[in-house]
Protein backbone atom coordinates (compact mmCIF):
# COMPACT_ATOMS: atom_id res chain seq x y z
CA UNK A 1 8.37 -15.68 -11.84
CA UNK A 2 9.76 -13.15 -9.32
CA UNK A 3 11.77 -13.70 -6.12
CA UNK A 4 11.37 -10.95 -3.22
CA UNK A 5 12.80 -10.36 -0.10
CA UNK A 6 11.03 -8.43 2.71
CA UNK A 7 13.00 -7.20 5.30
CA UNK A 8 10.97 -6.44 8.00
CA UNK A 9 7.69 -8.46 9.36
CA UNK A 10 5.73 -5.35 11.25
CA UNK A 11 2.50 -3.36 10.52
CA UNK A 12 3.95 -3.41 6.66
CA UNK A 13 5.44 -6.32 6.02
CA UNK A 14 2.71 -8.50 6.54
CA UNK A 15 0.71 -7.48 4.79
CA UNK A 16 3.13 -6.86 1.75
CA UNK A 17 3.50 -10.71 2.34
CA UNK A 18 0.14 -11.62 2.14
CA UNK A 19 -0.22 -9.00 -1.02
CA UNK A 20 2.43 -10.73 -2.65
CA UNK A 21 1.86 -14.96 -1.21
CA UNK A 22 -1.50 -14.50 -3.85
CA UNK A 23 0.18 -12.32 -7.12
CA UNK A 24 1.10 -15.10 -10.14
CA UNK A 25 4.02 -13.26 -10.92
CA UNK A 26 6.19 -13.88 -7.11
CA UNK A 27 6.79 -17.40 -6.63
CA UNK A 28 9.15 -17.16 -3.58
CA UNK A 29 8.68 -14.43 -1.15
CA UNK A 30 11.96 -14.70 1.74
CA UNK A 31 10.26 -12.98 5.26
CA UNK A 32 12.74 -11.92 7.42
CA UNK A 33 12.76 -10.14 10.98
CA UNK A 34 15.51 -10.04 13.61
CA UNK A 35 12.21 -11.17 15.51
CA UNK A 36 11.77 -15.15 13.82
CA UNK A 37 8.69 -15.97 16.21
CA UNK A 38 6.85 -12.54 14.54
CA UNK A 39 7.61 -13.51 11.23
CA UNK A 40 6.38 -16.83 11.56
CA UNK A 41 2.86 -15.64 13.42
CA UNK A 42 2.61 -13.80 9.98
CA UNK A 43 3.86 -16.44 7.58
CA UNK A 44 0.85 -19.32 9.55
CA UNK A 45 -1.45 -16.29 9.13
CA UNK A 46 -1.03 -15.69 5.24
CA UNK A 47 -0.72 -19.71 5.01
CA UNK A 48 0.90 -19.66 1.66
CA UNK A 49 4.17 -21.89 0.68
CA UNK A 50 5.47 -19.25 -1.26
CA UNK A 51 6.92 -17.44 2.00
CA UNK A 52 10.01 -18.76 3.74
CA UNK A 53 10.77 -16.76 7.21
CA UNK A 54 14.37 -16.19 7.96
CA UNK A 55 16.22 -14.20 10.67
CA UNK A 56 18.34 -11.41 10.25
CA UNK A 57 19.41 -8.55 11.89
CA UNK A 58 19.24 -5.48 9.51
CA UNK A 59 22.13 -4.35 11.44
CA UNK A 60 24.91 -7.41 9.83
CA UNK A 61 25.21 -6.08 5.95
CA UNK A 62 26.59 -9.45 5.14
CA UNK A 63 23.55 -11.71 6.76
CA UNK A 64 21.59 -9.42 4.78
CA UNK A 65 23.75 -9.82 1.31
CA UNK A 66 23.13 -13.76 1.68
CA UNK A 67 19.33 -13.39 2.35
CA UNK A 68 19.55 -11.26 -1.04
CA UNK A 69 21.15 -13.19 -2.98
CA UNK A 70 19.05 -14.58 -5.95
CA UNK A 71 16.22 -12.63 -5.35
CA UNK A 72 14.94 -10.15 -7.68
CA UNK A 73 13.99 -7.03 -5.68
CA UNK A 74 14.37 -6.24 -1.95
CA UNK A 75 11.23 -4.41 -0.26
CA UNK A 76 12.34 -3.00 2.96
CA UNK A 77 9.72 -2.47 5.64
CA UNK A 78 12.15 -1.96 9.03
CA UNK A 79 13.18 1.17 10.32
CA UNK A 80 14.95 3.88 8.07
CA UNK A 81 18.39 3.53 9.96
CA UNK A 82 18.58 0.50 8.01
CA UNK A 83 17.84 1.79 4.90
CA UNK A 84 21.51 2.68 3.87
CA UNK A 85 23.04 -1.04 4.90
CA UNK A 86 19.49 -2.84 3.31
CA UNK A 87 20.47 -0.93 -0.11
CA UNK A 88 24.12 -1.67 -0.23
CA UNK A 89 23.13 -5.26 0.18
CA UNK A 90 20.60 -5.26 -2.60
CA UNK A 91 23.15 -3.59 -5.44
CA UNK A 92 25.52 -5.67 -4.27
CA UNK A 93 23.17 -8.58 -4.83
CA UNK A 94 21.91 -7.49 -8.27
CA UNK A 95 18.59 -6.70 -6.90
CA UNK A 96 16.33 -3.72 -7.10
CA UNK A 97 15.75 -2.22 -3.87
CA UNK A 98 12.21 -0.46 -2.62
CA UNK A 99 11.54 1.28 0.39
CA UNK A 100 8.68 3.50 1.76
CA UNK A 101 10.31 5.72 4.19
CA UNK A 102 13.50 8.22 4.59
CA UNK A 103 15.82 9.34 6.78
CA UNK A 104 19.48 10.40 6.80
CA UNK A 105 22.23 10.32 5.48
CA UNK A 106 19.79 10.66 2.23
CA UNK A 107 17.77 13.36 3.31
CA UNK A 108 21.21 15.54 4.26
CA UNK A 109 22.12 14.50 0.42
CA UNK A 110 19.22 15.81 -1.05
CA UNK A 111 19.37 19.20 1.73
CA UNK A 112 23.01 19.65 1.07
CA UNK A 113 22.37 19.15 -2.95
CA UNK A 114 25.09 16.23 -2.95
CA UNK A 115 25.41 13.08 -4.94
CA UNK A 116 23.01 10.41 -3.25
CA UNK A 117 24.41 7.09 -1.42
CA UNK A 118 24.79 4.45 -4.43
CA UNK A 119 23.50 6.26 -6.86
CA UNK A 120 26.60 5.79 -8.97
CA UNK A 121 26.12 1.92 -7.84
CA UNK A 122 22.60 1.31 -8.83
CA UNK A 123 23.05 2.90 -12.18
CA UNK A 124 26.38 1.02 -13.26
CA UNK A 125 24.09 -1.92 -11.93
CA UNK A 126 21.56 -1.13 -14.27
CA UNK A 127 19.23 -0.79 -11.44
CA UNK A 128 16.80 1.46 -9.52
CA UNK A 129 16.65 2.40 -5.72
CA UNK A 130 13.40 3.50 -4.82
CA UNK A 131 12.95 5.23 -2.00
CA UNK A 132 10.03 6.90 -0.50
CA UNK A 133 7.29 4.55 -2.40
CA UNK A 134 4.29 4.02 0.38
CA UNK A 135 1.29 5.86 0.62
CA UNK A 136 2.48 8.90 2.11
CA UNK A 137 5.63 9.22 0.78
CA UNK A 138 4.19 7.41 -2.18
CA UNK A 139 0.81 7.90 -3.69
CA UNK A 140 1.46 11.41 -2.80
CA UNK A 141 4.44 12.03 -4.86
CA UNK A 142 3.23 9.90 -8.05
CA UNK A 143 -0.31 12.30 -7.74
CA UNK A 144 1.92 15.21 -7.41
CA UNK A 145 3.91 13.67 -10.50
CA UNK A 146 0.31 13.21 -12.11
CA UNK A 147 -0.60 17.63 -11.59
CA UNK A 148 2.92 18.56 -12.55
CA UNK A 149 3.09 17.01 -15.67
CA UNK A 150 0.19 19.22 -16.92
CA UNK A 151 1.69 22.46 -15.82
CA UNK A 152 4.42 24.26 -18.22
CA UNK A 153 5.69 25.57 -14.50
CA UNK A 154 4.94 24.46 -10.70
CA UNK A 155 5.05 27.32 -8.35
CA UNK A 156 4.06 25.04 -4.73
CA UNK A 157 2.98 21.73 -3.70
CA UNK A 158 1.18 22.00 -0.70
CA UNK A 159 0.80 18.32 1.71
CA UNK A 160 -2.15 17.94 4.08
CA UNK A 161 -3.16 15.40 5.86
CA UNK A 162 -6.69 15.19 8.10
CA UNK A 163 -8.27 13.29 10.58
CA UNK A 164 -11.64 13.03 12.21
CA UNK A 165 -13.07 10.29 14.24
CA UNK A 166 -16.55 8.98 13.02
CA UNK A 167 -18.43 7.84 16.48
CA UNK A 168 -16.81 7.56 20.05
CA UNK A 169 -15.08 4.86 21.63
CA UNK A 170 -16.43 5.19 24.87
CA UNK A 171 -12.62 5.34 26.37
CA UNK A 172 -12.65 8.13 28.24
CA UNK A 173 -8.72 7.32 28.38
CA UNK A 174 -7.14 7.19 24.79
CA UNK A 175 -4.14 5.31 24.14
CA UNK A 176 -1.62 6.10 21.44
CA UNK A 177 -2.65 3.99 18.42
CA UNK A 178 -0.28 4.50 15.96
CA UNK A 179 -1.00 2.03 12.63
CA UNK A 180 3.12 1.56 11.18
CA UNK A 181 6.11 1.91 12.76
CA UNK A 182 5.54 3.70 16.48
CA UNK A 183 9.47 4.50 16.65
CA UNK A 184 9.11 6.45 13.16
CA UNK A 185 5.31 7.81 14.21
CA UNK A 186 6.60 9.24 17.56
CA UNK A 187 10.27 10.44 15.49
CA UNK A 188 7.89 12.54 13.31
CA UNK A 189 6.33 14.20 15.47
CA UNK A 190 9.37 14.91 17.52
CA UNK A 191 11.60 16.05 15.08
CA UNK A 192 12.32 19.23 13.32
CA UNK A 193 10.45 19.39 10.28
CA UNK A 194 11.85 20.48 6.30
CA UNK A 195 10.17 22.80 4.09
CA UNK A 196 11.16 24.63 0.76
CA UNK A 197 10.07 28.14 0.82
CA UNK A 198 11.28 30.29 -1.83
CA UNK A 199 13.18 27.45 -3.52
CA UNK A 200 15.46 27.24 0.06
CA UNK A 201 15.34 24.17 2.49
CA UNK A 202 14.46 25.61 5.85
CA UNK A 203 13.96 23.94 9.09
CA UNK A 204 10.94 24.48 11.19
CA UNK A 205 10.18 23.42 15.02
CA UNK A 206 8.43 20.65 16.21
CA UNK A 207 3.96 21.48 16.28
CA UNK A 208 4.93 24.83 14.66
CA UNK A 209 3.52 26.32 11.60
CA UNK A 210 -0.55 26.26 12.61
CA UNK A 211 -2.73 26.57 10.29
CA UNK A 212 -6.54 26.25 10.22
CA UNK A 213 -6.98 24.03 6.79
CA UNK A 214 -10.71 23.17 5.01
CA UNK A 215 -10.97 19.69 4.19
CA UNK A 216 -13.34 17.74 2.26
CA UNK A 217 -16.47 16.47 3.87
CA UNK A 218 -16.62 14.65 6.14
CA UNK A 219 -13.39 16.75 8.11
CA UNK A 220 -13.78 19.89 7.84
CA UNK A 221 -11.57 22.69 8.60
CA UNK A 222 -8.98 20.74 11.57
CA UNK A 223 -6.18 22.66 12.58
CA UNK A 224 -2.87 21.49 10.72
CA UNK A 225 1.07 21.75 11.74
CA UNK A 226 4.50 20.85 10.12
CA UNK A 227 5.39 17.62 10.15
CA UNK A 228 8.83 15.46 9.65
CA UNK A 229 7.85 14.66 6.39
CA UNK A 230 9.61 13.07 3.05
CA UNK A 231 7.91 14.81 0.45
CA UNK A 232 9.63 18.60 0.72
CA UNK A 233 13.02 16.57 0.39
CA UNK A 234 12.98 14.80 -2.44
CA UNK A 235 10.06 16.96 -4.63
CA UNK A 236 11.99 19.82 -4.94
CA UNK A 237 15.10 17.61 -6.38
CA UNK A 238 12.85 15.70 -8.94
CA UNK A 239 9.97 17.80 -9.80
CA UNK A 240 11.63 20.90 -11.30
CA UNK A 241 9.70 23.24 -13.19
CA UNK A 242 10.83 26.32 -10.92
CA UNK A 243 8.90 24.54 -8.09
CA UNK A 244 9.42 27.46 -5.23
CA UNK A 245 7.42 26.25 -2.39
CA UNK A 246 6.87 22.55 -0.61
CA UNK A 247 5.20 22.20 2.84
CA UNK A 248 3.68 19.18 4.44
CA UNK A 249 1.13 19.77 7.81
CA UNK A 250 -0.66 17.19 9.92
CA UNK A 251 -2.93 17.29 12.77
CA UNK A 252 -1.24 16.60 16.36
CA UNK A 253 -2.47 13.84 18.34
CA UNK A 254 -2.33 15.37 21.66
CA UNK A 255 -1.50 11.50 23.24
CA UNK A 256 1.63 11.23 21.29
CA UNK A 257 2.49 15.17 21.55
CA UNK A 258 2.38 14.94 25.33
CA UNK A 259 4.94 11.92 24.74
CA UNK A 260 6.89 13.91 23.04
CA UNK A 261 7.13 16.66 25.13
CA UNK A 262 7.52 14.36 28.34
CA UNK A 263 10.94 13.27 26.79
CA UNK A 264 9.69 9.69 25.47
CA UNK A 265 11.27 10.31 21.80
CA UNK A 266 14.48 10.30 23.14
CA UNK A 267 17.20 7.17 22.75
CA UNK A 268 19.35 8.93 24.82
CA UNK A 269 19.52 6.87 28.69
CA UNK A 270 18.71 7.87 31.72
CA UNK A 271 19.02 6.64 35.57
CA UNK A 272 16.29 4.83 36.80
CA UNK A 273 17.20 3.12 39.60
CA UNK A 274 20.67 3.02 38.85
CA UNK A 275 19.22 1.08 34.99
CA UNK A 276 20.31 3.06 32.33
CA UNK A 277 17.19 2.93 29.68
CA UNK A 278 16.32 4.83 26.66
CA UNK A 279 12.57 6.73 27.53
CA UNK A 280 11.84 5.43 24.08
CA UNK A 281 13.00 2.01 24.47
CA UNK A 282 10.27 2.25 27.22
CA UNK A 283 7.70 3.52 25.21
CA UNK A 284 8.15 0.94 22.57
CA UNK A 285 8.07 -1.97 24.94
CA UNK A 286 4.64 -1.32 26.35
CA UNK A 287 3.07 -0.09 23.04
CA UNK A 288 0.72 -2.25 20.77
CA UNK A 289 2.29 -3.25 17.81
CA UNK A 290 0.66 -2.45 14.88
CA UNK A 291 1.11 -5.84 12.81
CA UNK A 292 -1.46 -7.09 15.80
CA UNK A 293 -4.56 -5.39 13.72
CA UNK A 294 -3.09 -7.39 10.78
CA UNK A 295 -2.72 -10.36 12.49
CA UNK A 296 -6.40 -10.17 13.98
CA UNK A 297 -7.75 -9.14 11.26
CA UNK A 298 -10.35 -11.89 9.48
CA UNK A 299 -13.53 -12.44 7.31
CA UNK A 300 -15.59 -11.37 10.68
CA UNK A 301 -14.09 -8.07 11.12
CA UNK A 302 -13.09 -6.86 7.81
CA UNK A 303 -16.14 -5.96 6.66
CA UNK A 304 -16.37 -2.79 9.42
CA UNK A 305 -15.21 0.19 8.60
CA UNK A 306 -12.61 2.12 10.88
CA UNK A 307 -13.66 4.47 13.07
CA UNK A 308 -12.07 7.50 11.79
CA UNK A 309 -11.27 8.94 8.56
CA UNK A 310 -7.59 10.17 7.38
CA UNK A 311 -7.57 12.11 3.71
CA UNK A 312 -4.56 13.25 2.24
CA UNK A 313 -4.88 16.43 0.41
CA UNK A 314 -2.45 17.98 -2.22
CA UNK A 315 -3.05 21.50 -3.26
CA UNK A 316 -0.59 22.22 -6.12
CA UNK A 317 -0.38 25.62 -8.10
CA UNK A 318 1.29 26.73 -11.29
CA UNK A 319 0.54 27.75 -15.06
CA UNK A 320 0.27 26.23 -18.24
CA UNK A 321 -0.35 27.99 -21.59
CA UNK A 322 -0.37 31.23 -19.74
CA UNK A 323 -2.77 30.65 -17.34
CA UNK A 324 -2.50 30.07 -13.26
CA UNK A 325 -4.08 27.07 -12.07
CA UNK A 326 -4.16 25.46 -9.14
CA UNK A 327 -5.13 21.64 -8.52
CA UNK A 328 -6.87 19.52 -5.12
CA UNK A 329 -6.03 16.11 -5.30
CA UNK A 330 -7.97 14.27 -2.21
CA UNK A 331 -8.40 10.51 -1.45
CA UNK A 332 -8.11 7.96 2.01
CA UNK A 333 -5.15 6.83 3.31
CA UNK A 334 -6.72 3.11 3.63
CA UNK A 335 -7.51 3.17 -0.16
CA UNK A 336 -10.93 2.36 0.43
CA UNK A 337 -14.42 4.35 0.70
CA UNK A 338 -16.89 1.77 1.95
CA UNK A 339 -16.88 -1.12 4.15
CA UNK A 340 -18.01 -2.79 0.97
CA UNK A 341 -14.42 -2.14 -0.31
CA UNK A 342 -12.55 -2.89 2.54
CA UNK A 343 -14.01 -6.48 2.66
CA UNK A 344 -13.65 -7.08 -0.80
CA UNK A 345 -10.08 -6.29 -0.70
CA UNK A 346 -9.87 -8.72 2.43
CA UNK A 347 -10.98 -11.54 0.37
CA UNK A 348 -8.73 -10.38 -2.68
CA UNK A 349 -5.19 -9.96 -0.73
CA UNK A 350 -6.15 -11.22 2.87
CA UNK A 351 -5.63 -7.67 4.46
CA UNK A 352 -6.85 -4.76 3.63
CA UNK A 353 -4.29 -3.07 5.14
CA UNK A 354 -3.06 -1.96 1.90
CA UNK A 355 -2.53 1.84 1.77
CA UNK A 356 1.61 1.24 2.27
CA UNK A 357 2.36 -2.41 1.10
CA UNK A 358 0.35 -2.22 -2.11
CA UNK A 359 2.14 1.24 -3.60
CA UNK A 360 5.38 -0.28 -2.64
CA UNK A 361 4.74 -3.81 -4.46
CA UNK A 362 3.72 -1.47 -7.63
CA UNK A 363 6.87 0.48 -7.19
CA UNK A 364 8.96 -2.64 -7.06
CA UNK A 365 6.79 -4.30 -10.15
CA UNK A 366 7.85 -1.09 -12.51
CA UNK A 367 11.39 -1.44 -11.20
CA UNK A 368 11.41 -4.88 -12.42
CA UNK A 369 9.59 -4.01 -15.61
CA UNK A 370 12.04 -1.56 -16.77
CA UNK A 371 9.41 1.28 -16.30
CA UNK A 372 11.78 2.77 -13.47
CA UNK A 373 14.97 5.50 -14.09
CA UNK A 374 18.38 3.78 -12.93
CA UNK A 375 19.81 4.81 -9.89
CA UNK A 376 18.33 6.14 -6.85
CA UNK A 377 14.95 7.82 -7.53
CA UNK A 378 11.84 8.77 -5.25
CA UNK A 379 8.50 7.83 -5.99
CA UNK A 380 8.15 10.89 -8.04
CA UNK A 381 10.24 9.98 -10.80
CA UNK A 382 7.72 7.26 -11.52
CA UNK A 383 5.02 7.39 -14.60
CA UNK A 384 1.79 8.04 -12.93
CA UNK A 385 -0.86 6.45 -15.40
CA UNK A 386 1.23 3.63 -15.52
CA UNK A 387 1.55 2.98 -11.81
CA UNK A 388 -2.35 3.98 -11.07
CA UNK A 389 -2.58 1.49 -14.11
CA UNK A 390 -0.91 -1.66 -12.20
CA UNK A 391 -2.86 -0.76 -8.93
CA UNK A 392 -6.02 -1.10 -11.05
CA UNK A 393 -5.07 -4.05 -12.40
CA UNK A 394 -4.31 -5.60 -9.29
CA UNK A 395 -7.65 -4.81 -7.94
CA UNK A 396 -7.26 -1.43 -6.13
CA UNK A 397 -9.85 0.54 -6.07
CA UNK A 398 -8.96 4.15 -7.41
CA UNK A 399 -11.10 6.37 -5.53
CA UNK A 400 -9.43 9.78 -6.13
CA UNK A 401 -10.84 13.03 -6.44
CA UNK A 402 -9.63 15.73 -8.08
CA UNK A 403 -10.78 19.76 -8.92
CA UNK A 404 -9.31 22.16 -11.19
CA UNK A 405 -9.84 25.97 -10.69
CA UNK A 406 -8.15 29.01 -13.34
CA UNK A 407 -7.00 31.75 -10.67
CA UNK A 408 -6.24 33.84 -13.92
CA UNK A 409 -10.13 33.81 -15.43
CA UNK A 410 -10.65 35.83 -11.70
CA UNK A 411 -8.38 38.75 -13.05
């Protein structure tokens, strides 16, 4: 029986809480949020006496060194300037250590090809650091795992993510909506973005890079643009293969671009009425938080399907045995097709909010099983058929689609 801690009681960490409060395998799950009143709205929501809430602040390494003590893996579900404090605390712990999103100093390791934060640690711990294991970083980097390891070389990894709404509101004001972490959502978007084009990092500007992309039914062709994105920085490290080429696009949400370009991504303060304030701090105070859809979420509601669709898409290329192939990998972001699905999975993990939580509870389960490299890895360096296995057997549904077409039979 497993002990976990969750750092972080948002849009994530609930329901990786109430994921966890019903597997066989965790019998102690430690909650814990600078924000104690949050984590317990979550903890009488799931209702289970596996979960204990505590308070930290991700800030204090040593508060979060005692919270880790004893467990068996830390999942961290706060914001990624945490990240290097939440992992020092886990080796130093003896725990394994999962997160689903990046920032620096790592991604500056990876960019500047140096030796990553406590990798030496982890390994002479005889445990993994996994980083970057969510849906997107996450399923995408185990399906682009999945395509590689059928090519003898990888030439590019192309990213894209759609978007199309299914039936109107009837708002004829939108709000910004954004379903994890707003800070990180409106960071994104803000942000330069990396890409490896001809086997070089290079930096591209925020909303640059357009580029009219045709997806699967029911989308269409939407109009696509680089994003801040995990997956060119840590693919080209792990992958190999002469990989040349990694890009990842997204649509622009014109509320949060205007946000953006109105200064509200910024933390640093300005004068307002002789206040200092952060525009962002702002912004964060009067948005919705998205643990509120978890919370509200119940046996009434679950069964309705959202009201837009997001794909990811993956369009790899390469060879193998001397021909040139090239691979579309396509599936939902919520992990479900049907409101069928998404109430079954309700009743099965009380959420089905599970497109983030549930990759990162598989990614901890190999680390714990020994099916995880020591050291610090992405979610890349996992075996695919093995973690598409767990998710299966925890009662995922695997609705991915995939096409194959030989570029070389044209010739």
């Amino acid at each position: 029986m497993k002990k976990v801690l969750i750092v972080g009681a948002g849009g994530q960490g609930g329901p990786c809480a109430s994921i966890l409060a019903r597997d066989k395998d965790i019998s102690k799950i430690v909650l814990a949020d600078i924000d104690v009143n949050l984590a317990n709205r979550v903890k009488n929501k799931i209702n289970s006496d596996k979960i204990i809430v505590a308070k930290v602040n991700a800030a204090e390494i040593d508060d979060l060194k005692k919270l880790a003590k004893g467990v068996d893996v830390v999942i961290n579900l706060t914001l990624c300037r945490f990240n290097a404090n939440i992992m020092e605390a886990a080796v130093a712990s003896g725990a394994y250590y999962v997160d689903t999103a990046s920032g620096d100093p790592l991604w500056s390791q990876f960019l500047e090809n140096k030796p990553l934060e406590f990798d030496d640690e982890f390994k002479k711990a005889g445990l993994t650091a996994l980083v970057c294991c969510g849906g997107s970083a996450g399923i995408t980097n185990v399906l682009t795992r999945h395509v590689c390891d059928k090519l003898d070389h990888v030439e590019a990894i192309h990213i894209r993510v759609g978007h199309k709404a299914l039936k109107e509101t009837g708002d004829a004001i939108k709000t910004w909506k954004p379903t994890w972490c707003p800070e990180i959502a409106l960071e994104d978007y803000a942000n330069e973005s990396t890409a490896f084009v001809d086997g070089k990092y290079t930096t591209c500007p925020p909303f640059s890079g357009s580029e009219k992309y045709d997806f699967p039914d029911p989308v269409g062709p939407l109009v696509v643009y680089h994003h801040s994105h995990e997956e060119p920085v840590t693919m080209p490290h792990f992958i190999g293969k002469g990989l040349k080429h990694v890009d990842f696009k997204y649509p622009i949400d014109p509320v949060a671009a205007a946000l953006v370009k109105m200064g509200f991504a910024s933390h640093e303060p300005i004068d307002v009425k002789g206040t200092k304030v952060a525009p962002i701090d702002v912004l964060m105070k009067l948005i919705q938080p998205p643990v509120d859809t978890f919370l509200a979420e119940n046996e009434a509601n679950a069964g309705i399907f959202p009201d837009s669709v997001h794909p990811y898409l993956l369009e790899i290329s390469g060879e193998s045995n001397g021909k040139s192939l090239t691979y579309k990998l396509w599936w939902s972001s919520y992990l479900f097709d049907t409101a069928e699905e998404k109430l079954a999975l309700y009743r099965k993990f009380g959420t089905s909010k599970i497109g983030v939580a549930l990759p990162a509870i598989v990614g901890a389960k190999m680390c714990m099983e020994g099916d995880a490299e020591k050291g610090v890895i992405s979610s890349e360096c996992l075996d695919p058929m093995k973690f598409l296995g767990i998710m299966a057997a925890m009662g995922a549904p695997l609705n991915f689609h995939e096409l194959c077409s030989d570029k070389s039979s044209t010739h």
